[in-house]
N, C-alpha and C. Protein backbone atom coordinates (compact mmCIF):
# COMPACT_ATOMS: atom_id res chain seq x y z
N UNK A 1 0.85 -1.18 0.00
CA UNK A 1 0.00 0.00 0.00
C UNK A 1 0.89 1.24 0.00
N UNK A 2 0.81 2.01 -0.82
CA UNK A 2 0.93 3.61 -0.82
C UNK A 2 0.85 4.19 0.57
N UNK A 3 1.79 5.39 0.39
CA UNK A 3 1.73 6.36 1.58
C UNK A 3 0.86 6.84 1.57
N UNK A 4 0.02 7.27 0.53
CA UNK A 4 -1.46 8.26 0.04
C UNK A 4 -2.16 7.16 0.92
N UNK A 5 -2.37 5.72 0.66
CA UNK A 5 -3.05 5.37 1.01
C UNK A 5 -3.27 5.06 2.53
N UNK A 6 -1.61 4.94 3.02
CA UNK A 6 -2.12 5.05 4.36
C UNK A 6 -2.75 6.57 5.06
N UNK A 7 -2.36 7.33 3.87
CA UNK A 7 -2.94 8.84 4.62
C UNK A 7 -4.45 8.82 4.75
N UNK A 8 -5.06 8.01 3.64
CA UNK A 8 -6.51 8.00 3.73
C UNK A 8 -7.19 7.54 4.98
N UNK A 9 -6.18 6.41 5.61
CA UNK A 9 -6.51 5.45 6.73
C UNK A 9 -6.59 7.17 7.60
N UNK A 10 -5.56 7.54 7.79
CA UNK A 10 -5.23 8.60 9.36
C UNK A 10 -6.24 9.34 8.69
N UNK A 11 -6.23 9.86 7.58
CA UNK A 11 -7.99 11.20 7.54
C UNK A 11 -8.87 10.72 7.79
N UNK A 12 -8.77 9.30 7.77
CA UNK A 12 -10.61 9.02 7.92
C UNK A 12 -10.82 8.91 9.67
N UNK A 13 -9.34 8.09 10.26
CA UNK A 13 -10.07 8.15 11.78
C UNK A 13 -10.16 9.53 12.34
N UNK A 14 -8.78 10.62 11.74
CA UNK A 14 -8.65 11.72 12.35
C UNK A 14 -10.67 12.59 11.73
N UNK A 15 -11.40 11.54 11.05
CA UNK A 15 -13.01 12.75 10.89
C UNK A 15 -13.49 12.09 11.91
N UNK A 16 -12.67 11.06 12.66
CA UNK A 16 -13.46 10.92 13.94
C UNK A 16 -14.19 9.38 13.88
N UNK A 17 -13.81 8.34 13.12
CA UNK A 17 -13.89 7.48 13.16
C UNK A 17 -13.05 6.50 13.69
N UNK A 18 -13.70 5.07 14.49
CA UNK A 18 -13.06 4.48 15.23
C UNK A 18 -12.08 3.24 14.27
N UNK A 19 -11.62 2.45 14.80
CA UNK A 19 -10.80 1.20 13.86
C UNK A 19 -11.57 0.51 12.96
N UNK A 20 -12.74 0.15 13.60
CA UNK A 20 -13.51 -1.18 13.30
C UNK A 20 -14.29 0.23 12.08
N UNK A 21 -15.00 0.88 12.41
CA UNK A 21 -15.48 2.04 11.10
C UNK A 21 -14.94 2.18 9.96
N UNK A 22 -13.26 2.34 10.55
CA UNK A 22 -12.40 2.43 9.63
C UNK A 22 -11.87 1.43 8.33
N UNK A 23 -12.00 -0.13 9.39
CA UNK A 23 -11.90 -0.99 8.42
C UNK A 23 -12.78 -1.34 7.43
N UNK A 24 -14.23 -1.47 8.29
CA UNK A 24 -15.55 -1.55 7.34
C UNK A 24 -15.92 -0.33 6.23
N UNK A 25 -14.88 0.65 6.26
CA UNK A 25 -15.26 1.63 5.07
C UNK A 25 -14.08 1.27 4.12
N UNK A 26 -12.89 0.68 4.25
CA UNK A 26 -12.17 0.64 3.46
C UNK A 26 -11.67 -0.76 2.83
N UNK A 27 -12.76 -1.56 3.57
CA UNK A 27 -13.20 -3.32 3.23
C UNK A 27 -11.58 -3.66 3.71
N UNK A 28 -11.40 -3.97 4.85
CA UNK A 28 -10.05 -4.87 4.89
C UNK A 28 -10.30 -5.11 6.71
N UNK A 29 -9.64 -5.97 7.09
CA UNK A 29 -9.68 -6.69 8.30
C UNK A 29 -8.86 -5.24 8.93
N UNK A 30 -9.72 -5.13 10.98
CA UNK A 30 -9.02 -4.28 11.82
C UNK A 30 -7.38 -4.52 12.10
N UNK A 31 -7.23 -6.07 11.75
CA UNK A 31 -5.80 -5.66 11.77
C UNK A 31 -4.74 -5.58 11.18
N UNK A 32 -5.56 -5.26 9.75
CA UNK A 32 -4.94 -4.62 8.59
C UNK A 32 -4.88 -3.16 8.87
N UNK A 33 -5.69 -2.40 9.35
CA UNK A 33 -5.59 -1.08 9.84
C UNK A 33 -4.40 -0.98 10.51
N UNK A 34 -4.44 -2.23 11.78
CA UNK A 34 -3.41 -1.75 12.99
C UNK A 34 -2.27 -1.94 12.05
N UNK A 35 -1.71 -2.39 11.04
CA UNK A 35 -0.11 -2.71 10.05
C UNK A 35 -0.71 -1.51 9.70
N UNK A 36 -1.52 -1.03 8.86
CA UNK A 36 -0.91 0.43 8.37
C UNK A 36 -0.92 1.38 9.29
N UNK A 37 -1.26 1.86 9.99
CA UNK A 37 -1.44 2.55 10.82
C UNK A 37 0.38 2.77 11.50
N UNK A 38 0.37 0.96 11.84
CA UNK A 38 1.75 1.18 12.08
C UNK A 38 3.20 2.10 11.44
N UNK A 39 2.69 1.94 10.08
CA UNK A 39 3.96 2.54 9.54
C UNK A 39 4.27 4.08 9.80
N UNK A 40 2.95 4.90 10.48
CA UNK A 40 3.25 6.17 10.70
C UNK A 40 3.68 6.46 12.48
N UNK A 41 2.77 4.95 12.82
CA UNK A 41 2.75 5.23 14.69
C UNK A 41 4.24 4.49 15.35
N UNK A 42 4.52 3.52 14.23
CA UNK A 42 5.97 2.45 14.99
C UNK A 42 7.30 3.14 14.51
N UNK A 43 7.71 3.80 15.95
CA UNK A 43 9.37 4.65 16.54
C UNK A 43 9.94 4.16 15.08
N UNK A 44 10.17 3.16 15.01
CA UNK A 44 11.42 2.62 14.34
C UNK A 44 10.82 2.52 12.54
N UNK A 45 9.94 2.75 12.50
CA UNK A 45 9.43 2.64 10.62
C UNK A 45 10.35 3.84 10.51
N UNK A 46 10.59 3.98 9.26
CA UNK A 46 11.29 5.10 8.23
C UNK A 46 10.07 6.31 8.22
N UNK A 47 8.80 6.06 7.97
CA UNK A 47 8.01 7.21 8.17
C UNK A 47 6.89 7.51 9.54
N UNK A 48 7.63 7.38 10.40
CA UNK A 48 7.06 7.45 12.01
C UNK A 48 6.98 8.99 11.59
N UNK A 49 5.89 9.47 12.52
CA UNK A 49 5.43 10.84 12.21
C UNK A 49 4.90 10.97 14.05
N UNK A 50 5.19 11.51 14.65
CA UNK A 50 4.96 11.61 15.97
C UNK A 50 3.54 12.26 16.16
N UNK A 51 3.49 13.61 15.41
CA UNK A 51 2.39 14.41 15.51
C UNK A 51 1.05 14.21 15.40
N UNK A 52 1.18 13.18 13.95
CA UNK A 52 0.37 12.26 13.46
C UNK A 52 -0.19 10.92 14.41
N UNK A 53 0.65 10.71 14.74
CA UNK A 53 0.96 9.37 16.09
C UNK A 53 -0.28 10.03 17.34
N UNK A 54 0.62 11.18 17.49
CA UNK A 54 -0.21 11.79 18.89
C UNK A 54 -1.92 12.10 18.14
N UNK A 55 -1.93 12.63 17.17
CA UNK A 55 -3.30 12.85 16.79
C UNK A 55 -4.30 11.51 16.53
N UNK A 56 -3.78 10.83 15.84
CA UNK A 56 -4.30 9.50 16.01
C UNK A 56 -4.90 8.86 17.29
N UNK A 57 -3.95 8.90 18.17
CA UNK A 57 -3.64 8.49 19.40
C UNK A 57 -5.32 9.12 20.14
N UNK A 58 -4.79 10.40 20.34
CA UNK A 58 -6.11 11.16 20.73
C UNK A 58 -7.76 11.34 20.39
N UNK A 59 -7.45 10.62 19.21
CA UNK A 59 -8.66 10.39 18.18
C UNK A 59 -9.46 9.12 18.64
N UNK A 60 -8.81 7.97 19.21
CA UNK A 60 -9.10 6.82 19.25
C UNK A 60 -8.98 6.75 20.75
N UNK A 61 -8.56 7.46 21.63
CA UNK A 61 -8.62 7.81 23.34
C UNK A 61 -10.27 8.09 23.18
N UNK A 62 -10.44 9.42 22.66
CA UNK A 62 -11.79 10.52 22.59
C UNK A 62 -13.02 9.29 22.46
N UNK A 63 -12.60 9.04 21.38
CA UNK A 63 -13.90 7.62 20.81
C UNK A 63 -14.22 6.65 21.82
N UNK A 64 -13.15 6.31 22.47
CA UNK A 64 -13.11 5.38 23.36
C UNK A 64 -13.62 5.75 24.56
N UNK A 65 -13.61 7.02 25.23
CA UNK A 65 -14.03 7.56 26.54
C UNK A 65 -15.60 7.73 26.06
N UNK A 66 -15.95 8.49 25.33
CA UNK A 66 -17.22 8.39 24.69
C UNK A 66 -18.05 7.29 24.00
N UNK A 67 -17.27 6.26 24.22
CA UNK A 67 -18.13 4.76 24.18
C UNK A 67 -18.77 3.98 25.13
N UNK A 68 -17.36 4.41 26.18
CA UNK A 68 -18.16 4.03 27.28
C UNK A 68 -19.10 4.78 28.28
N UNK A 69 -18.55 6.62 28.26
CA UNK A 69 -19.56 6.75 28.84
C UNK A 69 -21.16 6.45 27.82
N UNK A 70 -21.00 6.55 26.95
CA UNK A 70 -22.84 6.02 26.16
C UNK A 70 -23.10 4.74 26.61
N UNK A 71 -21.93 3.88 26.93
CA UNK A 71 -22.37 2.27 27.81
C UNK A 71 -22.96 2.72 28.82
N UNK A 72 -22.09 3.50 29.92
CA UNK A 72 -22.57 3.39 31.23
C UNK A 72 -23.67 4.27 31.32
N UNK A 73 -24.54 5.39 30.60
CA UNK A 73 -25.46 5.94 30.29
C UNK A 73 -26.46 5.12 29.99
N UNK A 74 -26.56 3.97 29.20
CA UNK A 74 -27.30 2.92 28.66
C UNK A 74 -27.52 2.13 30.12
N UNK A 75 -26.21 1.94 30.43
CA UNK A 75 -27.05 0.70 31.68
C UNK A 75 -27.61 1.61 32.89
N UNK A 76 -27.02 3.22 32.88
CA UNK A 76 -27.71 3.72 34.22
C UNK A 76 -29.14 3.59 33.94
N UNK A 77 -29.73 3.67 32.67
CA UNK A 77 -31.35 3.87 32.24
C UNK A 77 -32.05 2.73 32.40
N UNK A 78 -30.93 1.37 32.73
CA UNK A 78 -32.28 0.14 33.26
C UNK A 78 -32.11 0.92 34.89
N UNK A 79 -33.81 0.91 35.06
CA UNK A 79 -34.03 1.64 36.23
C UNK A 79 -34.16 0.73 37.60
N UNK A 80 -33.49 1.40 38.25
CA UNK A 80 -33.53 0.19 39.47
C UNK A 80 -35.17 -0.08 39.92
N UNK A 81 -34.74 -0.74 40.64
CA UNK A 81 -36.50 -1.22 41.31
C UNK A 81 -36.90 0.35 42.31
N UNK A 82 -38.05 0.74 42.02
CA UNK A 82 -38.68 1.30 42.76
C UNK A 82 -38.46 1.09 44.31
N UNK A 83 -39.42 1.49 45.43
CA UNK A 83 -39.66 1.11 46.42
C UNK A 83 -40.41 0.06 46.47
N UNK A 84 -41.47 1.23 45.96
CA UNK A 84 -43.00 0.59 45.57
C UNK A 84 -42.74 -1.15 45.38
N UNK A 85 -42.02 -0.86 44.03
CA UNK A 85 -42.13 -2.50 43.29
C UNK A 85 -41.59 -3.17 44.50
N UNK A 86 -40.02 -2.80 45.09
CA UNK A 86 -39.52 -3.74 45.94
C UNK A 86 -40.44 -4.49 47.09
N UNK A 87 -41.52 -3.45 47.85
CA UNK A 87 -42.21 -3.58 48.73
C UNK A 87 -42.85 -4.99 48.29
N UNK A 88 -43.92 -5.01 46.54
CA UNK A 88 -44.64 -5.94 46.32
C UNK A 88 -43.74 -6.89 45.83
N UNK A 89 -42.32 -7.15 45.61
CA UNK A 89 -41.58 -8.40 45.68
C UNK A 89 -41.60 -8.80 46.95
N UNK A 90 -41.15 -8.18 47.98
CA UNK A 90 -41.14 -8.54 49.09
C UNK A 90 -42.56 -9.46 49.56
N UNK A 91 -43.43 -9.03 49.71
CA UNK A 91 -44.95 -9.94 49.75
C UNK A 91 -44.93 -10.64 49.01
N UNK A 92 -44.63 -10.70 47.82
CA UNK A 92 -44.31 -12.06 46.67
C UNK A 92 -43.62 -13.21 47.15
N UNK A 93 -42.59 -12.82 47.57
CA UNK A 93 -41.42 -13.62 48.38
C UNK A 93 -42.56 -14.66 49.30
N UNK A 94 -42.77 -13.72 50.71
CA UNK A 94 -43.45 -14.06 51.76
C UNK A 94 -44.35 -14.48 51.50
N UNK A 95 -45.88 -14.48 50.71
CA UNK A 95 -46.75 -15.09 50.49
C UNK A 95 -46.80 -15.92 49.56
N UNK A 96 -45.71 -15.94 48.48
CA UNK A 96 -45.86 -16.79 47.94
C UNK A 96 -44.57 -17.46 47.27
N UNK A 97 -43.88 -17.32 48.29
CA UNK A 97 -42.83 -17.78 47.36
C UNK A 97 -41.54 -18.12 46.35
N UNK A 98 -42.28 -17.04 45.62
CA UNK A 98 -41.77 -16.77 44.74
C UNK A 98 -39.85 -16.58 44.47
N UNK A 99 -39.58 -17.83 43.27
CA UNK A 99 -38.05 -17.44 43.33
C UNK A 99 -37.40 -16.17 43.04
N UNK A 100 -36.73 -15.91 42.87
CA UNK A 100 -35.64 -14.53 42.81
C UNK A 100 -35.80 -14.38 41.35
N UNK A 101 -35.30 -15.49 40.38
CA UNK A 101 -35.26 -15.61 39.50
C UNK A 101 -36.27 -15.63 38.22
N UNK A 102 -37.50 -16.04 38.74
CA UNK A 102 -39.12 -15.60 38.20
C UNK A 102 -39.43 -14.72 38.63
N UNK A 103 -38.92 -13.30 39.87
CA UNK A 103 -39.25 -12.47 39.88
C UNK A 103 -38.64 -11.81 39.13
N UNK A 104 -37.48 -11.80 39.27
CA UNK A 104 -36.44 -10.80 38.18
C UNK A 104 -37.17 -10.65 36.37
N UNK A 105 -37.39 -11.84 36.65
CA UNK A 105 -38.46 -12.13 34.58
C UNK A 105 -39.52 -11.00 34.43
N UNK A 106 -40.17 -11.26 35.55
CA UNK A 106 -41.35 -10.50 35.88
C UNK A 106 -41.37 -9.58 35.98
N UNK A 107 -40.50 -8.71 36.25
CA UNK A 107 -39.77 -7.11 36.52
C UNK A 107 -38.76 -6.61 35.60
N UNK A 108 -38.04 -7.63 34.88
CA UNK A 108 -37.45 -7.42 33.62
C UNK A 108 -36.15 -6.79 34.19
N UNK A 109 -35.48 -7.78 35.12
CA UNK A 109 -34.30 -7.15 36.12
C UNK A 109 -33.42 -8.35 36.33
N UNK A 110 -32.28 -7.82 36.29
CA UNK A 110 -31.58 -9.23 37.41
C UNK A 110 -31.92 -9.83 38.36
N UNK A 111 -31.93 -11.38 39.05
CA UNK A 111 -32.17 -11.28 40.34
C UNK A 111 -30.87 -10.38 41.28
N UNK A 112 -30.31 -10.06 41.07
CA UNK A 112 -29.14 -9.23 41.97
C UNK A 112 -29.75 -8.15 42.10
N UNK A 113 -30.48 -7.45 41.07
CA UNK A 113 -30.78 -6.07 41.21
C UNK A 113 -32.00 -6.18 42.21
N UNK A 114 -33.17 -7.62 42.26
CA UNK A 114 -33.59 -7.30 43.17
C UNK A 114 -33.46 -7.93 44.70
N UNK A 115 -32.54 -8.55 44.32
CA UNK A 115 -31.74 -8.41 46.32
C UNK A 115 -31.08 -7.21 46.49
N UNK A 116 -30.29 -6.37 45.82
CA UNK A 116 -30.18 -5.25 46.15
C UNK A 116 -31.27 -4.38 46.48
N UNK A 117 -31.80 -4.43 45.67
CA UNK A 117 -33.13 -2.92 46.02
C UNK A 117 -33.96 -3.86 47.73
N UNK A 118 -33.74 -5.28 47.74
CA UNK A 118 -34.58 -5.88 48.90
C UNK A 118 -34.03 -5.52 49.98
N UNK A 119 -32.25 -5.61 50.09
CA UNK A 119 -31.62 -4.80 51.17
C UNK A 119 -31.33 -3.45 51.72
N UNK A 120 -31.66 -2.84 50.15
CA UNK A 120 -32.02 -1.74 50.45
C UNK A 120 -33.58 -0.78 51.33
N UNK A 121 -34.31 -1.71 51.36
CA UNK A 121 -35.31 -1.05 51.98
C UNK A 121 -36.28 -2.04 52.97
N UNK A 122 -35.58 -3.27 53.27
CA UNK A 122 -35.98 -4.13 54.20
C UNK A 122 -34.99 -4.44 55.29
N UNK A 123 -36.57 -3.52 56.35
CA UNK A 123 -35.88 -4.16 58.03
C UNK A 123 -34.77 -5.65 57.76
N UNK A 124 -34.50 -5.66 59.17
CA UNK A 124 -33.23 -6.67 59.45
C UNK A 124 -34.39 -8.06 59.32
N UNK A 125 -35.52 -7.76 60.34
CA UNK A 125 -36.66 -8.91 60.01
C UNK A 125 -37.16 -9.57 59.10
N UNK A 126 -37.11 -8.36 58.17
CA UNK A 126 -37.62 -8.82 57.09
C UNK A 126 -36.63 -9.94 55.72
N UNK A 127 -35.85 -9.20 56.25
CA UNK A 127 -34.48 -10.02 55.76
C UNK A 127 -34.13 -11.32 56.00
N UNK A 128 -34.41 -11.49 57.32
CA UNK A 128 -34.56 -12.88 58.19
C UNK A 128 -35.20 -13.70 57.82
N UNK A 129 -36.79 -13.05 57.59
CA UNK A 129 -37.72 -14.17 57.02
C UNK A 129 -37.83 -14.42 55.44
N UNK A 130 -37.06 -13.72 54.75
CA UNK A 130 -36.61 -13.83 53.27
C UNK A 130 -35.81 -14.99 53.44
N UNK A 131 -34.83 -14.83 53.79
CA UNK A 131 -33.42 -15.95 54.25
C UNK A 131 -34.23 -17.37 54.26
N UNK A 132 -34.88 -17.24 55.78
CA UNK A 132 -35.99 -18.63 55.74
C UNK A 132 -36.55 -19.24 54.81
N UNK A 133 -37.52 -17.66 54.11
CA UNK A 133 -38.57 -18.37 52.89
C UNK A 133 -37.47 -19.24 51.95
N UNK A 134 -36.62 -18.76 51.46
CA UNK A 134 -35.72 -19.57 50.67
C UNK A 134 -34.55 -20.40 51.21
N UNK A 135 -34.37 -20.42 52.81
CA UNK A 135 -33.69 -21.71 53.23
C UNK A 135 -32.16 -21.96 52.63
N UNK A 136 -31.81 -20.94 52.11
CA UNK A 136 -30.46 -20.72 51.82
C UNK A 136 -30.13 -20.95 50.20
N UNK A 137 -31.41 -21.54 49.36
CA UNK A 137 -31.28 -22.24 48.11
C UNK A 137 -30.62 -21.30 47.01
N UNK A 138 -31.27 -19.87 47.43
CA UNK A 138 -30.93 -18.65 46.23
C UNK A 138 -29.28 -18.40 46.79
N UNK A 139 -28.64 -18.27 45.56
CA UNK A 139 -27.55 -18.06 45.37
C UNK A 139 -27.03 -16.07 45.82
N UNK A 140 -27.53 -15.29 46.55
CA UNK A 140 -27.29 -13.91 47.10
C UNK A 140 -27.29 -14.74 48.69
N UNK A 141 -26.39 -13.31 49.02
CA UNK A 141 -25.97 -13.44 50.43
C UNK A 141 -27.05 -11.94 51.06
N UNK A 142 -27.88 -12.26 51.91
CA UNK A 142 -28.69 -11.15 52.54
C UNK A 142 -28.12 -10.96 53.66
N UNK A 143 -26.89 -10.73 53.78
CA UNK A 143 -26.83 -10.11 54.91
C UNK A 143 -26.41 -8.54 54.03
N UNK A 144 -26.83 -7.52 55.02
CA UNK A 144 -25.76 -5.65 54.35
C UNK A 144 -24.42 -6.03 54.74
């Protein structure tokens, strides 16, 4: 490949596109990118370009901090359990039963998320007789 052509590679991430973007616009495997890429970013190539290196560099940092915060934005929006709801798991539990794991279905939650929200707003008693109803079978530890 051409130097032009690896320049096309660095303009296209430097408009702000990530590796995997990069490869799927220019049809070739990501770690065909990472070899060209190399010839401008690796110390020891004949055309190492530092500036270029650092811009790159920063291009694919930026993308990357802004991926995840849109992850961790995405998972803050599954909403924890209410009170409310926790309260009527809790009576679910106690009157009937009910595993952790058919509740979680039912609420469209982890069961973790709702032993958390259960320790979060259930007396020590109530905790106690959770423990009982399930006899140790569910895999969470209720103690805080």
């Amino acid at each position: 490949m051409k130097k032009l052509d690896v320049m096309d590679i660095v303009n296209y991430i430097l408009d702000g596109h990530n590796i995997t973007e990069t490869a799927n616009y220019f049809g070739v495997a990501r770690k065909t990118i990472y070899n060209y890429l190399s010839i401008i970013t690796d110390q020891n190539s004949k055309d190492y370009n530092e500036i270029l290196t650092e811009k790159i560099n920063l291009v694919l940092e930026k993308l990357k901090l802004e991926a995840r915060k849109k992850a961790g934005e995405k998972s803050k929006r599954k909403q924890a359990l209410s009170d409310a709801d926790t309260y009527l798991i809790i009576e679910q539990i106690l009157t009937n039963k009910l595993p952790l794991r058919m509740l979680a279905k039912m609420y469209n939650c982890s069961h973790t998320t709702i032993a958390n929200a259960i320790k979060r707003v259930a007396s020590d008693e109530v905790l106690e007789q959770i423990r009982l109803v399930y006899n140790n079978f569910e895999d969470i530890s209720w103690k805080r």
